[in-house]
PDB file of N, CA and C in Angstrom:
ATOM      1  N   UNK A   1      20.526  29.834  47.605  1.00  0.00           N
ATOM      2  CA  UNK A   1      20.509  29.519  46.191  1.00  0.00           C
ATOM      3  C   UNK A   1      21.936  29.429  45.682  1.00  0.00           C
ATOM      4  N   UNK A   2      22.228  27.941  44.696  1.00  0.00           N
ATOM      5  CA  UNK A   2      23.494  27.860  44.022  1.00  0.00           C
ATOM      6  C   UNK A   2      23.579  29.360  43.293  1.00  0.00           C
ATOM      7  N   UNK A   3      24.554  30.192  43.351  1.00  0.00           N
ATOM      8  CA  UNK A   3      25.388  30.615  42.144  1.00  0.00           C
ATOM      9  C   UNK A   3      25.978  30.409  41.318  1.00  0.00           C
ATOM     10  N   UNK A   4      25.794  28.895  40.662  1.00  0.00           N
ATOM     11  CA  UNK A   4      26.902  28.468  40.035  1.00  0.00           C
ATOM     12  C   UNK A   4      25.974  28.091  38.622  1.00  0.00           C
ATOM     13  N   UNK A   5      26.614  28.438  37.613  1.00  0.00           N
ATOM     14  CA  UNK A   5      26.414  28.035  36.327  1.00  0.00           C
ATOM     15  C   UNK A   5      25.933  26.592  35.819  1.00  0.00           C
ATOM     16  N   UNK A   6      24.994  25.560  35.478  1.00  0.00           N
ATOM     17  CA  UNK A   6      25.173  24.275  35.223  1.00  0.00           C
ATOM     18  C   UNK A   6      25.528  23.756  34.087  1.00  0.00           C
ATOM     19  N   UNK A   7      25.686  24.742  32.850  1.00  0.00           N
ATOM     20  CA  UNK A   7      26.836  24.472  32.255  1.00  0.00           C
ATOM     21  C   UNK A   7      28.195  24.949  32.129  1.00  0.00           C
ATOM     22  N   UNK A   8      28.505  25.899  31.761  1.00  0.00           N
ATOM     23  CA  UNK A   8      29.837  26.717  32.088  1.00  0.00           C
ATOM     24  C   UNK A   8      30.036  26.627  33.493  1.00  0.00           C
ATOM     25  N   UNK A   9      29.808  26.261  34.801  1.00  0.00           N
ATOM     26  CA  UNK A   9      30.606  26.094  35.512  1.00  0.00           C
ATOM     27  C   UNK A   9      30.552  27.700  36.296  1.00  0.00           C
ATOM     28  N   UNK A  10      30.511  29.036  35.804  1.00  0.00           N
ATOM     29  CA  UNK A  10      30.468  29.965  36.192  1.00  0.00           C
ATOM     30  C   UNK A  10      30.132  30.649  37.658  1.00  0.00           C
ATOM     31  N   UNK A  11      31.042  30.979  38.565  1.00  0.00           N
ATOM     32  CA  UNK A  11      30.543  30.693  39.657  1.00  0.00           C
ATOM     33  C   UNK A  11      31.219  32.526  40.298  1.00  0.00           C
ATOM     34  N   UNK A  12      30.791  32.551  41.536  1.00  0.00           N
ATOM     35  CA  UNK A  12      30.962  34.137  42.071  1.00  0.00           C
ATOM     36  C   UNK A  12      32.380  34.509  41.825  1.00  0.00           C
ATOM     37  N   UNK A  13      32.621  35.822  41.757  1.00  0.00           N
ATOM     38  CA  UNK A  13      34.254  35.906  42.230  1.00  0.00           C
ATOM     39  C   UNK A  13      34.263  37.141  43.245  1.00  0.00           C
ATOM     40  N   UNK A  14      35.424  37.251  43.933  1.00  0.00           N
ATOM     41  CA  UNK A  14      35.500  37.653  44.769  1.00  0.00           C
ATOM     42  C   UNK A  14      36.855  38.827  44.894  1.00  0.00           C
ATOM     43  N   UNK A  15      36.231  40.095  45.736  1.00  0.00           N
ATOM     44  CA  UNK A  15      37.672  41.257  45.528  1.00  0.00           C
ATOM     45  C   UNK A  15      37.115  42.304  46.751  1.00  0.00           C
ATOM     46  N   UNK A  16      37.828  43.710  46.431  1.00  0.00           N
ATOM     47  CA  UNK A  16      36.763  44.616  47.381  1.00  0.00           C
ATOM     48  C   UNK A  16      36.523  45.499  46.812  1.00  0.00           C
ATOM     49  N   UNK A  17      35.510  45.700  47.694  1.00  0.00           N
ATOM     50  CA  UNK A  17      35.107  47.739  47.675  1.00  0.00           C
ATOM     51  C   UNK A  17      36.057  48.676  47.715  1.00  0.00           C
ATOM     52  N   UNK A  18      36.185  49.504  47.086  1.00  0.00           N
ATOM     53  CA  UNK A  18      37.425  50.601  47.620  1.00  0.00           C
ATOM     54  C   UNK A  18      36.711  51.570  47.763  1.00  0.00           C
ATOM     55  N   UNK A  19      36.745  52.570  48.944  1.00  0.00           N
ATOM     56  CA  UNK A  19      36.012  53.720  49.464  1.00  0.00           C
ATOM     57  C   UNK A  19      36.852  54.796  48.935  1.00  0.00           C
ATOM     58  N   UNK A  20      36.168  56.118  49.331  1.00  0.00           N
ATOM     59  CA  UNK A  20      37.456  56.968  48.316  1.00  0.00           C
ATOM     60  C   UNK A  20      38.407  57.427  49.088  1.00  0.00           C
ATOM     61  N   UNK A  21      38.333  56.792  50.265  1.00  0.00           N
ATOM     62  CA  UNK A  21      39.861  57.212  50.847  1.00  0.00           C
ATOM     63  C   UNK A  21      40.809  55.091  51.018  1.00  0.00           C
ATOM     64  N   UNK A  22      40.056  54.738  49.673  1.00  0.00           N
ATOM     65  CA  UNK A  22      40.763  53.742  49.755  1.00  0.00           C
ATOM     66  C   UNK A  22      40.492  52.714  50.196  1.00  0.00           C
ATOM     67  N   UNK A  23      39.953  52.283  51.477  1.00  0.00           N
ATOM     68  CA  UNK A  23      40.208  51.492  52.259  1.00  0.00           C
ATOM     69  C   UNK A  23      38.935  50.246  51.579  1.00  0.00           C
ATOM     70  N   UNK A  24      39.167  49.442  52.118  1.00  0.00           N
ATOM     71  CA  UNK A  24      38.838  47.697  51.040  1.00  0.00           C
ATOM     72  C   UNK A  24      37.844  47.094  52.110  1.00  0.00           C
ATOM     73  N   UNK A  25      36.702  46.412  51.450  1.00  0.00           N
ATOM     74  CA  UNK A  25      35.859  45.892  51.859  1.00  0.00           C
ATOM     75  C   UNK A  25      35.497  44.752  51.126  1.00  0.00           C
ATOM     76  N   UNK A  26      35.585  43.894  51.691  1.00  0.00           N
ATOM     77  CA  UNK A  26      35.085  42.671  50.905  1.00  0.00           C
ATOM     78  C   UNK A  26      33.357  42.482  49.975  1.00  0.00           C
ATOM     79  N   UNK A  27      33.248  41.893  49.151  1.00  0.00           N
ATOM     80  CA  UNK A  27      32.526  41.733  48.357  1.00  0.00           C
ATOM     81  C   UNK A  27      32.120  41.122  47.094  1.00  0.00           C
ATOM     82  N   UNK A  28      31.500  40.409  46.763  1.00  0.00           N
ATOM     83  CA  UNK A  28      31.127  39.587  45.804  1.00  0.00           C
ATOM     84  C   UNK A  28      30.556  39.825  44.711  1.00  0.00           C
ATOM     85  N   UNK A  29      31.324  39.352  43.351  1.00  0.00           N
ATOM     86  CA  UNK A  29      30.322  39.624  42.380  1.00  0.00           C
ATOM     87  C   UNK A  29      29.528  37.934  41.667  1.00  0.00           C
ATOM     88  N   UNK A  30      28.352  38.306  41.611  1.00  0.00           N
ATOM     89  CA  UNK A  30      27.477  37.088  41.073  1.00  0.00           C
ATOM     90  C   UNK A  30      27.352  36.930  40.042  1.00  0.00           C
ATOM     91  N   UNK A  31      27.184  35.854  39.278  1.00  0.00           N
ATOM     92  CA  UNK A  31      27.062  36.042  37.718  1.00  0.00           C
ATOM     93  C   UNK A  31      25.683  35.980  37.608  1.00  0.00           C
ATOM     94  N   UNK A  32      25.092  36.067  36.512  1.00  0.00           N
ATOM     95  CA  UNK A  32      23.704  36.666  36.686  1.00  0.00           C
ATOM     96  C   UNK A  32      23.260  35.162  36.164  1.00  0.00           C
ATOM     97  N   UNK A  33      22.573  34.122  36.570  1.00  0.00           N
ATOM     98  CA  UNK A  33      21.634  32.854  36.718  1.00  0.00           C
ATOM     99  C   UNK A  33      20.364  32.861  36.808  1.00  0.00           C
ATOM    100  N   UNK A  34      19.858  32.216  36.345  1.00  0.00           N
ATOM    101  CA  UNK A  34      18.401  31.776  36.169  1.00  0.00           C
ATOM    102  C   UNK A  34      17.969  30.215  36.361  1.00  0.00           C
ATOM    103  N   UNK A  35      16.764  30.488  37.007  1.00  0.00           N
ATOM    104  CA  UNK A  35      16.571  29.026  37.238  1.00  0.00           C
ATOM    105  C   UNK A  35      15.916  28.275  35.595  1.00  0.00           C
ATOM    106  N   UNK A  36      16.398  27.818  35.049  1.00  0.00           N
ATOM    107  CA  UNK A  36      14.982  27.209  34.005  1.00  0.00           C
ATOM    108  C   UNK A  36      15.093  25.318  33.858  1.00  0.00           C
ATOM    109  N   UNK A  37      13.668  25.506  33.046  1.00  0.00           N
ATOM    110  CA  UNK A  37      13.678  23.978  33.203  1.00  0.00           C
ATOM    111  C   UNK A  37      14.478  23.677  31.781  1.00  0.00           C
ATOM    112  N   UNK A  38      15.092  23.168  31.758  1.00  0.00           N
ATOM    113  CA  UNK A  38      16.290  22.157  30.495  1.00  0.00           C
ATOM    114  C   UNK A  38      16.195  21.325  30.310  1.00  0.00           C
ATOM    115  N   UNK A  39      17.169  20.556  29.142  1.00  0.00           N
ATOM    116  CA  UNK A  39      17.200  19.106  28.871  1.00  0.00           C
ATOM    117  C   UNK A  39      18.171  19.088  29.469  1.00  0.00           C
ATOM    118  N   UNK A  40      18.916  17.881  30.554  1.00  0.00           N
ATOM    119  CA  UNK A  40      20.149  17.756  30.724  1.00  0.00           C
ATOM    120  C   UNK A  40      20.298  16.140  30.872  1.00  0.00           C
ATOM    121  N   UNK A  41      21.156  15.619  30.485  1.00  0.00           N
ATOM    122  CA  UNK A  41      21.512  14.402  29.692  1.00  0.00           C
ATOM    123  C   UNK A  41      19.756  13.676  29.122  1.00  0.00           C
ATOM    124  N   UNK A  42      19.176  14.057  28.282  1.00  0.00           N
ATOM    125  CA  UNK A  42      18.309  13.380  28.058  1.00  0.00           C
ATOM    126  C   UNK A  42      16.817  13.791  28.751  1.00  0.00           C
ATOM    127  N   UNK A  43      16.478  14.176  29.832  1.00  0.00           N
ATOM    128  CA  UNK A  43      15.764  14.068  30.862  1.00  0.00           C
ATOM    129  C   UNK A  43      15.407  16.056  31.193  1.00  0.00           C
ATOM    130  N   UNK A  44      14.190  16.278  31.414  1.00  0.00           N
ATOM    131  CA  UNK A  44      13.881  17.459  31.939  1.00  0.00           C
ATOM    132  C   UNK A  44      14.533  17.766  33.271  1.00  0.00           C
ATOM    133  N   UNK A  45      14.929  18.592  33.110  1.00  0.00           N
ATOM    134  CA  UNK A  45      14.967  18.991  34.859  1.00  0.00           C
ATOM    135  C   UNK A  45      15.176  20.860  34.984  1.00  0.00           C
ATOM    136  N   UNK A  46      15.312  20.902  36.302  1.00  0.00           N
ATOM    137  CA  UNK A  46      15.184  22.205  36.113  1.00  0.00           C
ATOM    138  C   UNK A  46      17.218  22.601  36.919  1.00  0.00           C
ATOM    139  N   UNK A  47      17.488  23.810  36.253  1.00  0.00           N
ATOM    140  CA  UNK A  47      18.943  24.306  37.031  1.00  0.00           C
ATOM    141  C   UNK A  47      18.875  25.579  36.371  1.00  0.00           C
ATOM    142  N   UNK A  48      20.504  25.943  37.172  1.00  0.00           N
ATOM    143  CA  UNK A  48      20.524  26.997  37.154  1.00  0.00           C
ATOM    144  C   UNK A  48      21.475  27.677  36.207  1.00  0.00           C
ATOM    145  N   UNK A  49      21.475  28.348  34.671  1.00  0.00           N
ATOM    146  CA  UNK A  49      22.308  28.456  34.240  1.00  0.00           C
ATOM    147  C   UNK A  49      22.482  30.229  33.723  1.00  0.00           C
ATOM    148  N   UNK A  50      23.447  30.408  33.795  1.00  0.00           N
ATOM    149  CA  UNK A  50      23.804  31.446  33.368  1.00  0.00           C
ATOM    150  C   UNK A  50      23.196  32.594  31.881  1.00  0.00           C
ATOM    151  N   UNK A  51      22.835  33.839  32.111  1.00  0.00           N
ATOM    152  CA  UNK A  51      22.565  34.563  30.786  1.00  0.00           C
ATOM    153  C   UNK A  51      23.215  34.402  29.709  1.00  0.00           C
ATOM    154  N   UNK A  52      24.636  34.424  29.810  1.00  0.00           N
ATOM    155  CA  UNK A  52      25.253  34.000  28.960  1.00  0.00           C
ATOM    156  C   UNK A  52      25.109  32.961  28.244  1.00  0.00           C
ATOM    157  N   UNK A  53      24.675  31.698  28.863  1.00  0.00           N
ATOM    158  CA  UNK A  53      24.531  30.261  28.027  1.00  0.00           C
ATOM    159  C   UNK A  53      23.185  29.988  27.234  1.00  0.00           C
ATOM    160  N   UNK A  54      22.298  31.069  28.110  1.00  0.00           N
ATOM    161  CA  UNK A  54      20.861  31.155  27.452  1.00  0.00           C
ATOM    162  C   UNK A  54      20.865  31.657  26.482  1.00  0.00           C
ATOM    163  N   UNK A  55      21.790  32.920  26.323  1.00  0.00           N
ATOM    164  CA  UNK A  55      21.899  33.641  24.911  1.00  0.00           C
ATOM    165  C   UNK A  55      22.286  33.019  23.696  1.00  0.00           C
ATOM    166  N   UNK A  56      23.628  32.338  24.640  1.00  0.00           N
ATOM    167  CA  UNK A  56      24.239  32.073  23.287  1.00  0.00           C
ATOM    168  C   UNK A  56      23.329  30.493  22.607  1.00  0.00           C
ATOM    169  N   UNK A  57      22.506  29.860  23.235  1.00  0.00           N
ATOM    170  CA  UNK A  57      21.654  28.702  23.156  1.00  0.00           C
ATOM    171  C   UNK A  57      22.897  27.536  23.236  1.00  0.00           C
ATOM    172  N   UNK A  58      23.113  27.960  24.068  1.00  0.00           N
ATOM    173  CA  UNK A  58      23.904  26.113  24.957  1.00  0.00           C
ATOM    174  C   UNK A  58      23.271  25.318  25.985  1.00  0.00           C
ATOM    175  N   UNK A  59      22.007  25.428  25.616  1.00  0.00           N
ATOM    176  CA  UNK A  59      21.111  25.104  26.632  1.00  0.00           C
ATOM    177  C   UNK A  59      19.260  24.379  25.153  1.00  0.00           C
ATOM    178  N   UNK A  60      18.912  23.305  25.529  1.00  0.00           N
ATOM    179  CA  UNK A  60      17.785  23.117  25.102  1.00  0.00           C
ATOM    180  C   UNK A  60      16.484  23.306  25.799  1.00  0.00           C
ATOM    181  N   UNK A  61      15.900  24.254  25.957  1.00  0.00           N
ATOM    182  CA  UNK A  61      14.401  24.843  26.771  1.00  0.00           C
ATOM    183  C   UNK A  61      13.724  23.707  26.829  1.00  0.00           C
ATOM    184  N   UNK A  62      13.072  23.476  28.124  1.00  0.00           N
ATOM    185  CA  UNK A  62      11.859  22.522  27.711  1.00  0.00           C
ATOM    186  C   UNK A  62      10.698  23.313  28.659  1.00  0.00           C
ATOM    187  N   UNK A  63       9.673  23.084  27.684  1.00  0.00           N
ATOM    188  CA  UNK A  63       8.513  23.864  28.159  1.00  0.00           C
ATOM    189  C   UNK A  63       7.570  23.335  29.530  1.00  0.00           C
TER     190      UNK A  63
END
């Protein structure tokens, strides 16, 4: 599954774990996405966009 935002663009980023004696592990953080169905240019379809864009309604729902 994309991680990536279909409007904002929003996509994983990447750093590490630090254990408590320090030492680094790689690991990913995801932005939190949802699949829904949208309007996008005109036309239903379904993608994947971010909580953030749902909240703020940068996105038109289609049922």
């Amino acid at each position: 599954m994309s991680k990536v935002c279909a409007i904002c663009g929003k996509k994983p980023s990447f750093g590490n774990n630090r254990s408590h004696s320090m030492r680094a592990t790689p690991r990913r953080w995801d932005p939190n996405v949802q699949k829904v169905r949208i309007q996008l240019d005109g036309k239903p379809t379904q993608a994947y966009v971010c909580a953030k864009c749902l909240k703020a309604h940068k996105v038109t729902k289609v049922a």
